[in-house]
N, C-alpha and C. Protein backbone atom coordinates (compact mmCIF):
# COMPACT_ATOMS: atom_id res chain seq x y z
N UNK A 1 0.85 -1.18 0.00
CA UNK A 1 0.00 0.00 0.00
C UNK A 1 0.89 1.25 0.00
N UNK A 2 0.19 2.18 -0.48
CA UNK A 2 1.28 3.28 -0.89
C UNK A 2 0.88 4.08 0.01
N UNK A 3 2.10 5.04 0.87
CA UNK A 3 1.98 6.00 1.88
C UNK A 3 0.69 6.90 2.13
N UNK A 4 1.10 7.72 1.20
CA UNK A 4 -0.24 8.87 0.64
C UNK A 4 -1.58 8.30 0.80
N UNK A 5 -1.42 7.06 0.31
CA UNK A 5 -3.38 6.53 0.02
C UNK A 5 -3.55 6.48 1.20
N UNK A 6 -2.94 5.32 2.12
CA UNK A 6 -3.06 5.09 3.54
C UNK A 6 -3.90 6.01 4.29
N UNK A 7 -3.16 7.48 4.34
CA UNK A 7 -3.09 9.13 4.79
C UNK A 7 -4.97 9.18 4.81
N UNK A 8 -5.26 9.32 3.01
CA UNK A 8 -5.72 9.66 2.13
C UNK A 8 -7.35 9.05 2.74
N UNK A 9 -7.41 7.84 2.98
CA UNK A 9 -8.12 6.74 3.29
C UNK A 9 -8.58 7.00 4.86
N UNK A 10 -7.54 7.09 5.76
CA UNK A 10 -7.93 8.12 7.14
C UNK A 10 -8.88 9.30 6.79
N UNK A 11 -8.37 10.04 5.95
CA UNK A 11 -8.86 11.33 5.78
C UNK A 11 -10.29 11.17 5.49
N UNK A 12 -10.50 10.85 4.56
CA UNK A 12 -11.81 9.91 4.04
C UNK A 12 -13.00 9.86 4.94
N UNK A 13 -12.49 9.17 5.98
CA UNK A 13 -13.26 8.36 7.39
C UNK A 13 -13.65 9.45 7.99
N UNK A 14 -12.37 10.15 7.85
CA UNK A 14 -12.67 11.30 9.20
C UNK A 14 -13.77 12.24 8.65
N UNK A 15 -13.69 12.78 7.30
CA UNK A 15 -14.87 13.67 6.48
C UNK A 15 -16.12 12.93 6.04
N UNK A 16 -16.11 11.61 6.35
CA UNK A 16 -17.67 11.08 5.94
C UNK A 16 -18.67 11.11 7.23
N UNK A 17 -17.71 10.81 8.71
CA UNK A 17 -18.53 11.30 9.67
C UNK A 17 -19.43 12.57 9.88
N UNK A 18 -18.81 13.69 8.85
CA UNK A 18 -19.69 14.81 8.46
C UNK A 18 -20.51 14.48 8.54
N UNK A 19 -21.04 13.85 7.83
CA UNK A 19 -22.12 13.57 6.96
C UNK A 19 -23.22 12.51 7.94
N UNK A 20 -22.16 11.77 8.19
CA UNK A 20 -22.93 10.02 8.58
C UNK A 20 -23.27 10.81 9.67
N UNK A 21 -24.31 10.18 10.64
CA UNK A 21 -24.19 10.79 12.28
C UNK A 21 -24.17 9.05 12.67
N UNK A 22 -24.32 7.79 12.00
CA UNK A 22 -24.07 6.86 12.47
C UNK A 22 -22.68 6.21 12.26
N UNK A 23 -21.99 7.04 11.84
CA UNK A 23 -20.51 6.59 11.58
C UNK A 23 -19.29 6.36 12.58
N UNK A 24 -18.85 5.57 13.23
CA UNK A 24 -18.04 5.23 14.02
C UNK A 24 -17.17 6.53 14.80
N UNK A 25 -16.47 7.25 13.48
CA UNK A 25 -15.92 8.26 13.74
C UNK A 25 -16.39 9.51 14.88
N UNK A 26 -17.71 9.23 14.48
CA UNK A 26 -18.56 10.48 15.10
C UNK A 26 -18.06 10.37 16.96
N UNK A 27 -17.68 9.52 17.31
CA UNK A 27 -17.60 9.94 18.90
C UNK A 27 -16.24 9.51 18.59
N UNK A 28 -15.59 10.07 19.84
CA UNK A 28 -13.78 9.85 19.76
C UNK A 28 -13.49 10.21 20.78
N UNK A 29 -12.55 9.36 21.37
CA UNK A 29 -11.89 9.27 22.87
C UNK A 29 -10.92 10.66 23.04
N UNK A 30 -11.50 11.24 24.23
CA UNK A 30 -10.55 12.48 24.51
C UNK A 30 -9.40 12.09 25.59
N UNK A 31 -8.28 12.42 25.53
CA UNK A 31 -7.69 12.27 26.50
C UNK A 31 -6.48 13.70 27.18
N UNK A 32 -6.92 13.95 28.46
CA UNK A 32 -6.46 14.86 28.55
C UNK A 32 -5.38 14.93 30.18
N UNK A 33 -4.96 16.05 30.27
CA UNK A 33 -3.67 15.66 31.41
C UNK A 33 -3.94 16.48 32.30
N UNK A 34 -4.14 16.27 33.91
CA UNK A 34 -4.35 16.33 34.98
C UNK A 34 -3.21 15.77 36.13
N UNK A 35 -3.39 15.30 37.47
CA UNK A 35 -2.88 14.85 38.46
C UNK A 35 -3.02 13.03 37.49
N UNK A 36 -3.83 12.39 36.97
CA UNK A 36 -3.94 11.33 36.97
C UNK A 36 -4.70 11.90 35.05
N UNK A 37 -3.72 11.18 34.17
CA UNK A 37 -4.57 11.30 32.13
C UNK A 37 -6.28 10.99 32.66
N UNK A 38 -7.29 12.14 32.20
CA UNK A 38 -8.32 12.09 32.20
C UNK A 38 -8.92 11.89 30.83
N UNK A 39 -9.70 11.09 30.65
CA UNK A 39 -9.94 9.60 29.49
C UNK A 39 -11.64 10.12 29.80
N UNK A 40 -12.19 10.40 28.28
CA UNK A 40 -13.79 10.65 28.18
C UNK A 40 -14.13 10.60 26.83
N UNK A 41 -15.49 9.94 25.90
CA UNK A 41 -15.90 9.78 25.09
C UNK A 41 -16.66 11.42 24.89
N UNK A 42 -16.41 11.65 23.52
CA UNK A 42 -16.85 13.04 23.34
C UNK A 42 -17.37 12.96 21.71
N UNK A 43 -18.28 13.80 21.08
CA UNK A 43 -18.90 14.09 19.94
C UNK A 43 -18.34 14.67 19.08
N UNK A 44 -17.74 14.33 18.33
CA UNK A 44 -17.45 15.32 16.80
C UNK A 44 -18.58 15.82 16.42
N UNK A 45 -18.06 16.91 15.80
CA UNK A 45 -19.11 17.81 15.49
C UNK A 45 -18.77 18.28 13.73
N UNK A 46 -17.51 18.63 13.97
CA UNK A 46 -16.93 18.57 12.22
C UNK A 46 -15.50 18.44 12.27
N UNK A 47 -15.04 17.55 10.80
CA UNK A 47 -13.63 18.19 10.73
C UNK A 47 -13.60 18.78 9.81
N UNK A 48 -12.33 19.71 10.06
CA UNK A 48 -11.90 21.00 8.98
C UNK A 48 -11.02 20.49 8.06
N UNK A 49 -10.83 21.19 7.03
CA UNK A 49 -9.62 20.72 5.79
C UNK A 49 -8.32 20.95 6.37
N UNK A 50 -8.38 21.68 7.07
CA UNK A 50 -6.94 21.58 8.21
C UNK A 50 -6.30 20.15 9.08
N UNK A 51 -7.24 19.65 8.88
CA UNK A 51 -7.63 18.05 9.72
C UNK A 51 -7.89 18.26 11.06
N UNK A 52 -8.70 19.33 11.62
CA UNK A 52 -8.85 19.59 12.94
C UNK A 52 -9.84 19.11 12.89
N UNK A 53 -10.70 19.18 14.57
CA UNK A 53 -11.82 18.38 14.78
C UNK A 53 -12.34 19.69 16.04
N UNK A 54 -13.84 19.82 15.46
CA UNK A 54 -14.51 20.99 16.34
C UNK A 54 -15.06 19.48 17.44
N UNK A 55 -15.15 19.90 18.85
CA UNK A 55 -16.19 19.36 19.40
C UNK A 55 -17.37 20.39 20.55
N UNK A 56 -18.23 20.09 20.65
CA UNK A 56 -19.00 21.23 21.69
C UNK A 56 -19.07 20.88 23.11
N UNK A 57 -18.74 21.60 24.36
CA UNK A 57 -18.50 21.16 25.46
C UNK A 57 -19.48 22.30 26.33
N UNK A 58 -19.92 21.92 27.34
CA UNK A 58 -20.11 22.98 28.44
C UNK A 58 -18.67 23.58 28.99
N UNK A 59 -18.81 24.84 29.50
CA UNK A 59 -17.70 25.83 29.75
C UNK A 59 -16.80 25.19 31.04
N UNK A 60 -17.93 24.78 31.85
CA UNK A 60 -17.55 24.48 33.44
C UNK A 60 -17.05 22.72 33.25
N UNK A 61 -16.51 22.07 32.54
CA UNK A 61 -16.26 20.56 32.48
C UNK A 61 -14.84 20.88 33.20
N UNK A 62 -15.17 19.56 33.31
CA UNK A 62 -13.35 19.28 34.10
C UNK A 62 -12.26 19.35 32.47
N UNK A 63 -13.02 18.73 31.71
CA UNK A 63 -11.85 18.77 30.15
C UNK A 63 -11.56 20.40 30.15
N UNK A 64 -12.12 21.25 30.42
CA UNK A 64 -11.66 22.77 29.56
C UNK A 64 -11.05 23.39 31.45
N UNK A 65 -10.84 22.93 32.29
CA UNK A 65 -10.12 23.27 33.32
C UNK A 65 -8.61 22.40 32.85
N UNK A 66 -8.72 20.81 32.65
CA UNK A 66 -7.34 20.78 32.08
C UNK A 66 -6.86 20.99 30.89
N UNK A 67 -7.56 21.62 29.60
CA UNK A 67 -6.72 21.92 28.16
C UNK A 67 -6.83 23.44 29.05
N UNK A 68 -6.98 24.40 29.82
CA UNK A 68 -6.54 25.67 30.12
C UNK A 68 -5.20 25.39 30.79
N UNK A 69 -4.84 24.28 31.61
CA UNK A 69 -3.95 23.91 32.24
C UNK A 69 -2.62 23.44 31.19
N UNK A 70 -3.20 22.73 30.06
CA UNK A 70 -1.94 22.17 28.96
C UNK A 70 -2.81 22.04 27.77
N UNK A 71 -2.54 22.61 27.42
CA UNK A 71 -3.34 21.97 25.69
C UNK A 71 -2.88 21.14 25.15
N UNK A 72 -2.22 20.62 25.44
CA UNK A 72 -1.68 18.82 24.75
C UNK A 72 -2.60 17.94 25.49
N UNK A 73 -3.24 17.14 23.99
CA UNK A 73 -3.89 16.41 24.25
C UNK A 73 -3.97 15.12 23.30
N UNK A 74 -5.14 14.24 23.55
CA UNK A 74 -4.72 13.55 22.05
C UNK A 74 -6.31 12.52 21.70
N UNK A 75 -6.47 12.52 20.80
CA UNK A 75 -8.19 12.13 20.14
C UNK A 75 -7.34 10.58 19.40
N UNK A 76 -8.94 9.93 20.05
CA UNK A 76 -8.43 8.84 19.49
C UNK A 76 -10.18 8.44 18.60
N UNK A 77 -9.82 7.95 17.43
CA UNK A 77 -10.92 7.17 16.26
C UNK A 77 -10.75 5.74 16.30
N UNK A 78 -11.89 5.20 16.35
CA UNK A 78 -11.58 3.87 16.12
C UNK A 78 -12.68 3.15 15.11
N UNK A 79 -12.78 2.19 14.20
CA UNK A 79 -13.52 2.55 13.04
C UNK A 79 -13.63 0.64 13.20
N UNK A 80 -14.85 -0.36 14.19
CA UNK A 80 -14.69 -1.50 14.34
C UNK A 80 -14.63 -2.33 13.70
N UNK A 81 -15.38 -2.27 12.23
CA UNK A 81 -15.76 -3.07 11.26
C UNK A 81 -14.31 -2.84 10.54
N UNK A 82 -13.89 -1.91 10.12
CA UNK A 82 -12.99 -1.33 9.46
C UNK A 82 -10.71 -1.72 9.94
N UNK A 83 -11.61 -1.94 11.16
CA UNK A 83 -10.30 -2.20 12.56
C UNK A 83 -9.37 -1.25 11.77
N UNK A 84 -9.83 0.45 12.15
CA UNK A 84 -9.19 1.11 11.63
C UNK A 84 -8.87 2.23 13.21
N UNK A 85 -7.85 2.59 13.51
CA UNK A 85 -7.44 3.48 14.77
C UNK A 85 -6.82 4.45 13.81
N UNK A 86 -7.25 5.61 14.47
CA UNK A 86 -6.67 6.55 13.91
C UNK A 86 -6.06 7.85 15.20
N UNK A 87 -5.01 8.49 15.67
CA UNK A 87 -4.53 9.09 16.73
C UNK A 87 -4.35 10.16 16.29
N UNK A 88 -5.06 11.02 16.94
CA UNK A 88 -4.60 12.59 16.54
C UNK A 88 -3.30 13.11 17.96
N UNK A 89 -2.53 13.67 17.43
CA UNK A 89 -1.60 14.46 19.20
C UNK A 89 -1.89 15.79 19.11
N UNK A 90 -2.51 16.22 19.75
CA UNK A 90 -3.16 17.78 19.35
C UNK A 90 -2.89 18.83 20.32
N UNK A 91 -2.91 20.12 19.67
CA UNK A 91 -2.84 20.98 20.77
C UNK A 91 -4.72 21.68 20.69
N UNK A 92 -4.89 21.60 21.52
CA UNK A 92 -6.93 22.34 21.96
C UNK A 92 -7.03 23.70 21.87
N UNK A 93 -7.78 24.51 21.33
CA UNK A 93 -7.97 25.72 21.10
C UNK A 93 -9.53 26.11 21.47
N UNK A 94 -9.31 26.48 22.89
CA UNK A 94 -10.76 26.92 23.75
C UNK A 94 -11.49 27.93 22.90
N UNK A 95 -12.61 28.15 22.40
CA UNK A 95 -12.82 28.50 21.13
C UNK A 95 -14.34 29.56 22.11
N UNK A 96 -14.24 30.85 22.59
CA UNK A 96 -15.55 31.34 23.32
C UNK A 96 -16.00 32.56 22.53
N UNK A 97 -15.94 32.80 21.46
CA UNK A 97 -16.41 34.08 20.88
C UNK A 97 -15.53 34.20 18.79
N UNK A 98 -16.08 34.93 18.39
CA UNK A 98 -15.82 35.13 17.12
C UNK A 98 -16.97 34.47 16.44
N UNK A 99 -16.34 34.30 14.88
CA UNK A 99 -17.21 33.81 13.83
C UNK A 99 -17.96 32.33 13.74
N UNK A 100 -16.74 31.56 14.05
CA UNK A 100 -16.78 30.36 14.10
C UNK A 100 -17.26 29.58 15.44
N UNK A 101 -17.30 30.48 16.73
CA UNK A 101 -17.98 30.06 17.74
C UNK A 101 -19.26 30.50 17.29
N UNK A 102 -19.99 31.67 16.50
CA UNK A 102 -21.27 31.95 16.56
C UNK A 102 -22.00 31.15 16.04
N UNK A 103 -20.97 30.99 14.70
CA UNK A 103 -21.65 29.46 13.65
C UNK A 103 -22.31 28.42 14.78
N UNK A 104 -21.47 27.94 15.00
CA UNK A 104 -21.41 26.80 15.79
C UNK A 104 -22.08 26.57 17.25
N UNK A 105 -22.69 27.84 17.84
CA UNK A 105 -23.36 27.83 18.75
C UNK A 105 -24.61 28.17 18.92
N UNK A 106 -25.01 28.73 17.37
CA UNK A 106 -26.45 28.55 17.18
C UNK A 106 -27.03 27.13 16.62
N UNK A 107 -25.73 26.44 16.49
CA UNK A 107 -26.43 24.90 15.74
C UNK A 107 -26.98 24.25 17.37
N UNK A 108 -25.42 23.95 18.18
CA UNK A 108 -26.06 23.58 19.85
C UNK A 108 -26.71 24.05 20.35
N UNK A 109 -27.08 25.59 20.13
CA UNK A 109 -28.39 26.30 21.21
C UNK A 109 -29.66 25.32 20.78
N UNK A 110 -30.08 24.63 19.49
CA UNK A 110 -30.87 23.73 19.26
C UNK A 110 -31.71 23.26 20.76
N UNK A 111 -30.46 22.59 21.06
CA UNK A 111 -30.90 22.06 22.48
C UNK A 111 -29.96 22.46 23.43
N UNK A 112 -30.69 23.65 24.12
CA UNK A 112 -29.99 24.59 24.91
C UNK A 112 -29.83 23.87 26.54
N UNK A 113 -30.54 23.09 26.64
CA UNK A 113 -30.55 22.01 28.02
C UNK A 113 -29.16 21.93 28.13
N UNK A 114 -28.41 21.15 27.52
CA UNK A 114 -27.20 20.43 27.33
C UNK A 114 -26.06 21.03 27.77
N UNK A 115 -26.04 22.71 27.73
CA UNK A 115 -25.19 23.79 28.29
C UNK A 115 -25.06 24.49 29.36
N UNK A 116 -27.04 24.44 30.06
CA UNK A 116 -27.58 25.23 31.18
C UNK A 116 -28.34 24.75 32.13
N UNK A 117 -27.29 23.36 32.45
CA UNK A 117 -27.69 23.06 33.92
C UNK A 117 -27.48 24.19 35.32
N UNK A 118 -28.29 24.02 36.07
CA UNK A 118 -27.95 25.01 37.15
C UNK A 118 -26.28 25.17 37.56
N UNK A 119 -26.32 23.35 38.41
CA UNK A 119 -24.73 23.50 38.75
C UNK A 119 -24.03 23.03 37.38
N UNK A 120 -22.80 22.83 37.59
CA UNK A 120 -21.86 22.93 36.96
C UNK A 120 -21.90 21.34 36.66
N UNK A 121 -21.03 20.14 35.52
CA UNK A 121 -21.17 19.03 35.39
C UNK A 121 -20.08 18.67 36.24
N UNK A 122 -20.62 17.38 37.24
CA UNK A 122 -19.83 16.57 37.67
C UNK A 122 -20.10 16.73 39.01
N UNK A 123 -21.41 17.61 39.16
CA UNK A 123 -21.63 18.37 40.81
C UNK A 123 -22.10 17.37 41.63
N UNK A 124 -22.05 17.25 42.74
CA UNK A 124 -22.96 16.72 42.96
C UNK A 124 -24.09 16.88 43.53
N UNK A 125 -25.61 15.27 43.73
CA UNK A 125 -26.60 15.57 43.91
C UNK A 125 -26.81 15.21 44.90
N UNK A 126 -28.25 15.10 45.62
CA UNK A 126 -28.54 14.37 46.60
C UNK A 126 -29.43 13.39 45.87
N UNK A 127 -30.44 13.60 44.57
CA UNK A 127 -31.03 12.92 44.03
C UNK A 127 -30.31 13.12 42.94
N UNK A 128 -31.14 12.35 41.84
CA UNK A 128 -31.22 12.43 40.11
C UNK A 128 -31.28 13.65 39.55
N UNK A 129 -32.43 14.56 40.45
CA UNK A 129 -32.81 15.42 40.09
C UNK A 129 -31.59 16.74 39.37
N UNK A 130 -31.85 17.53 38.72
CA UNK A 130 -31.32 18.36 38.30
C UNK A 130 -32.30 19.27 37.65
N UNK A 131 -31.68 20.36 37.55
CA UNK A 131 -32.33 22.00 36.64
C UNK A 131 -31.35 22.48 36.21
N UNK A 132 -32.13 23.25 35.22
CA UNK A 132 -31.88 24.14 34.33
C UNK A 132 -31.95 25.54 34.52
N UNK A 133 -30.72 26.85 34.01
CA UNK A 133 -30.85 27.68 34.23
C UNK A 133 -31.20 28.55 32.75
N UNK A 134 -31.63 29.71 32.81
CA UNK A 134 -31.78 30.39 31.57
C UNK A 134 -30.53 30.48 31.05
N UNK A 135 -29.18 30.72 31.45
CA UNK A 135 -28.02 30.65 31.03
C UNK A 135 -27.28 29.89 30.44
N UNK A 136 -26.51 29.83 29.66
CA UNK A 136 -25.56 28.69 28.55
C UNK A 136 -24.64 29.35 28.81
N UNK A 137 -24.01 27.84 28.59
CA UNK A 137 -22.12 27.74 28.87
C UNK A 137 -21.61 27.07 27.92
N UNK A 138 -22.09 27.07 26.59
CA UNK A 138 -21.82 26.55 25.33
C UNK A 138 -20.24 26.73 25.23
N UNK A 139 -19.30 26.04 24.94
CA UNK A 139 -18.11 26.05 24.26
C UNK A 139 -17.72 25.73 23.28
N UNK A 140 -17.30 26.38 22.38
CA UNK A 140 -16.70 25.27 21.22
C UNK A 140 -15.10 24.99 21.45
N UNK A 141 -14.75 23.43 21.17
CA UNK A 141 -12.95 23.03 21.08
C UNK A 141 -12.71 22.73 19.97
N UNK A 142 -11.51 23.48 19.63
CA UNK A 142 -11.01 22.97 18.02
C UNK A 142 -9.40 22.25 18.44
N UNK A 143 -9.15 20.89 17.79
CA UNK A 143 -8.20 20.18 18.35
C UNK A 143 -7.58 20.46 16.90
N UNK A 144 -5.80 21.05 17.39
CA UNK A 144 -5.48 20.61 15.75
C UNK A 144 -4.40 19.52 15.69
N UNK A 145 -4.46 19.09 15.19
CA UNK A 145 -3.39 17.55 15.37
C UNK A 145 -2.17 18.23 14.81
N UNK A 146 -1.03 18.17 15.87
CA UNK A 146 0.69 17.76 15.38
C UNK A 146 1.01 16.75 14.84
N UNK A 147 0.25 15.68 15.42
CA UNK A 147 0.62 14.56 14.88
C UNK A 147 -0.40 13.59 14.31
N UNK A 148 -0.48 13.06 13.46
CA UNK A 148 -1.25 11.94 13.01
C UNK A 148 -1.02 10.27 13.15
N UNK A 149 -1.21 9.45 13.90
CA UNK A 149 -0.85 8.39 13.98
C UNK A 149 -2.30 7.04 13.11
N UNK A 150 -1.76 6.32 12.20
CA UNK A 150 -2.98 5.35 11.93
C UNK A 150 -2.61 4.16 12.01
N UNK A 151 -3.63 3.20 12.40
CA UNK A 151 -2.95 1.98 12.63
C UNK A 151 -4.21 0.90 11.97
N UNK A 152 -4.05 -0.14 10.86
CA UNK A 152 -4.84 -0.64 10.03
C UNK A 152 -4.50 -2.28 11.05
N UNK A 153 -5.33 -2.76 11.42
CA UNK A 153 -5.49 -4.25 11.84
C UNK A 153 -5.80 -5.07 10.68
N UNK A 154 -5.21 -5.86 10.62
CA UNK A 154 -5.60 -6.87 9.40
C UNK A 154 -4.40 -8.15 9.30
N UNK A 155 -4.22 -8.49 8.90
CA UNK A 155 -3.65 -10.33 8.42
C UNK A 155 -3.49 -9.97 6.69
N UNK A 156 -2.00 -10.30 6.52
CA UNK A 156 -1.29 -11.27 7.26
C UNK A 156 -0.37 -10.31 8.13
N UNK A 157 -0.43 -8.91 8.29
CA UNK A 157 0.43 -8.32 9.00
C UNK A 157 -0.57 -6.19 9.35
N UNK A 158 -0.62 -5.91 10.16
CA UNK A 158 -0.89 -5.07 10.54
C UNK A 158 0.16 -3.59 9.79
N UNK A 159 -0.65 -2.79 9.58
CA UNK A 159 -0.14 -1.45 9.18
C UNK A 159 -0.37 -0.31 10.02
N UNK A 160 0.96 0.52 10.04
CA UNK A 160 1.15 1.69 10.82
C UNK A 160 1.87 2.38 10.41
N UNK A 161 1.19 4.21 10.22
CA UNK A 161 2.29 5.05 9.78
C UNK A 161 1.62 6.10 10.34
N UNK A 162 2.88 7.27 10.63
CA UNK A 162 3.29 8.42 11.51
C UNK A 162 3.15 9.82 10.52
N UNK A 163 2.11 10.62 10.67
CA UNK A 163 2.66 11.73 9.85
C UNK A 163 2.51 12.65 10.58
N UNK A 164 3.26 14.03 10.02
CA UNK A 164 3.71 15.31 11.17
C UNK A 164 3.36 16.46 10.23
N UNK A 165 2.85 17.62 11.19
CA UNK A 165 2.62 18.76 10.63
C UNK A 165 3.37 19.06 10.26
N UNK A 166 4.61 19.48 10.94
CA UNK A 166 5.53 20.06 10.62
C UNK A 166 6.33 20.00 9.59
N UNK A 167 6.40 18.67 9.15
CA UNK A 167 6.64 17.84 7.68
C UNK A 167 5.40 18.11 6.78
N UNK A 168 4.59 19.46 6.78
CA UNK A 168 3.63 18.94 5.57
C UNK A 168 2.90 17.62 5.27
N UNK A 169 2.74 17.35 6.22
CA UNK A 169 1.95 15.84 6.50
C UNK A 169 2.71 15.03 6.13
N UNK A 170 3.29 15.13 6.02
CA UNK A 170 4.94 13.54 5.11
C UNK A 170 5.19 12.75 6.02
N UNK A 171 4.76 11.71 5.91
CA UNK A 171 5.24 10.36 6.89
C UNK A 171 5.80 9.07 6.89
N UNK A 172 5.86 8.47 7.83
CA UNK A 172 6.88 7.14 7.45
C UNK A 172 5.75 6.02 8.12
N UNK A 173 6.41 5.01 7.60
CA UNK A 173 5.41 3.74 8.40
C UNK A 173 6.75 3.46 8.99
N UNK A 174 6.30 3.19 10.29
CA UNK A 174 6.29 2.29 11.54
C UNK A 174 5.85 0.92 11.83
N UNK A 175 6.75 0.48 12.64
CA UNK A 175 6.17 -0.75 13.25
C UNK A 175 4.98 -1.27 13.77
N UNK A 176 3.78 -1.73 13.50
CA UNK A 176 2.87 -1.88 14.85
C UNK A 176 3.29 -2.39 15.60
């Protein structure tokens, strides 16, 4: 298989989730750095031709207390049928005002619940119960990958290759 297609074929996956909302891609493991790597399933929302990935968060999460703390982070795809992994190493770009937050925050005001719980997420309750305030804490995160890592499962031998921004996306295969 030739380098480029490999790339090419990731890329693919990652821009049909646009589209699909049942597409594997569409949720992707966040992982972010704290006292102890904090590990959470999160929503794509779009990727850019840049190969970034928007996702929408409430303001008050524990994720946007640690990308304020380090913005290195890293998104992981996994594609089951396909046994396709794909690793972004990204730096997070807390995204609270301009063009591209307005876009993007009149699509989530849709369902404005999701932003304007009273307390904050992760609070705690005495019951189930919870409310809602008139207020939103809509965020948008734009992750842009330094690094690209993909890794193809298959027989008779597994494929893996490394590409870098900084290289103009140019990469090498690796070992799995």
């Amino acid at each position: 298989m030739e380098l480029n297609f490999f790339f090419d074929q990731a890329k693919q996956e990652l821009l049909r989730a646009n589209q699909d909302r049942r597409h594997p891609f569409r949720t992707l493991v966040l992982a972010t750095l704290s006292d102890f790597p904090q590990v959470r399933t999160v929503v794509k929302r779009k990727s850019l031709p840049d190969h970034s990935v928007l996702v929408y968060t409430d303001s008050r999460t524990t994720k946007i207390a640690n990308l304020r703390e380090n913005a290195n982070c890293s998104l992981i795809f996994y594609h089951p049928k396909k046994k396709l992994q794909v690793t972004f190493y990204c730096t997070a770009k807390i995204i609270e005002s301009g063009d591209l937050f307005e876009k993007h925050q009149a699509i989530a005001l849709v369902h404005p619940n999701d932003y304007a719980t009273t307390a904050a997420p992760k609070s705690t309750l005495d019951t189930p119960e919870y409310s809602y305030t008139a207020d939103t804490h809509f965020t948008l995160l734009q992750f842009l990958p330094q690094q690209i890592e993909i890794l193809q499962l298959g027989r008779p031998q597994h494929l893996r290759a490394v590409f870098s921004r900084k290289n103009n996306w140019e990469g090498s295969w690796v070992v799995p």
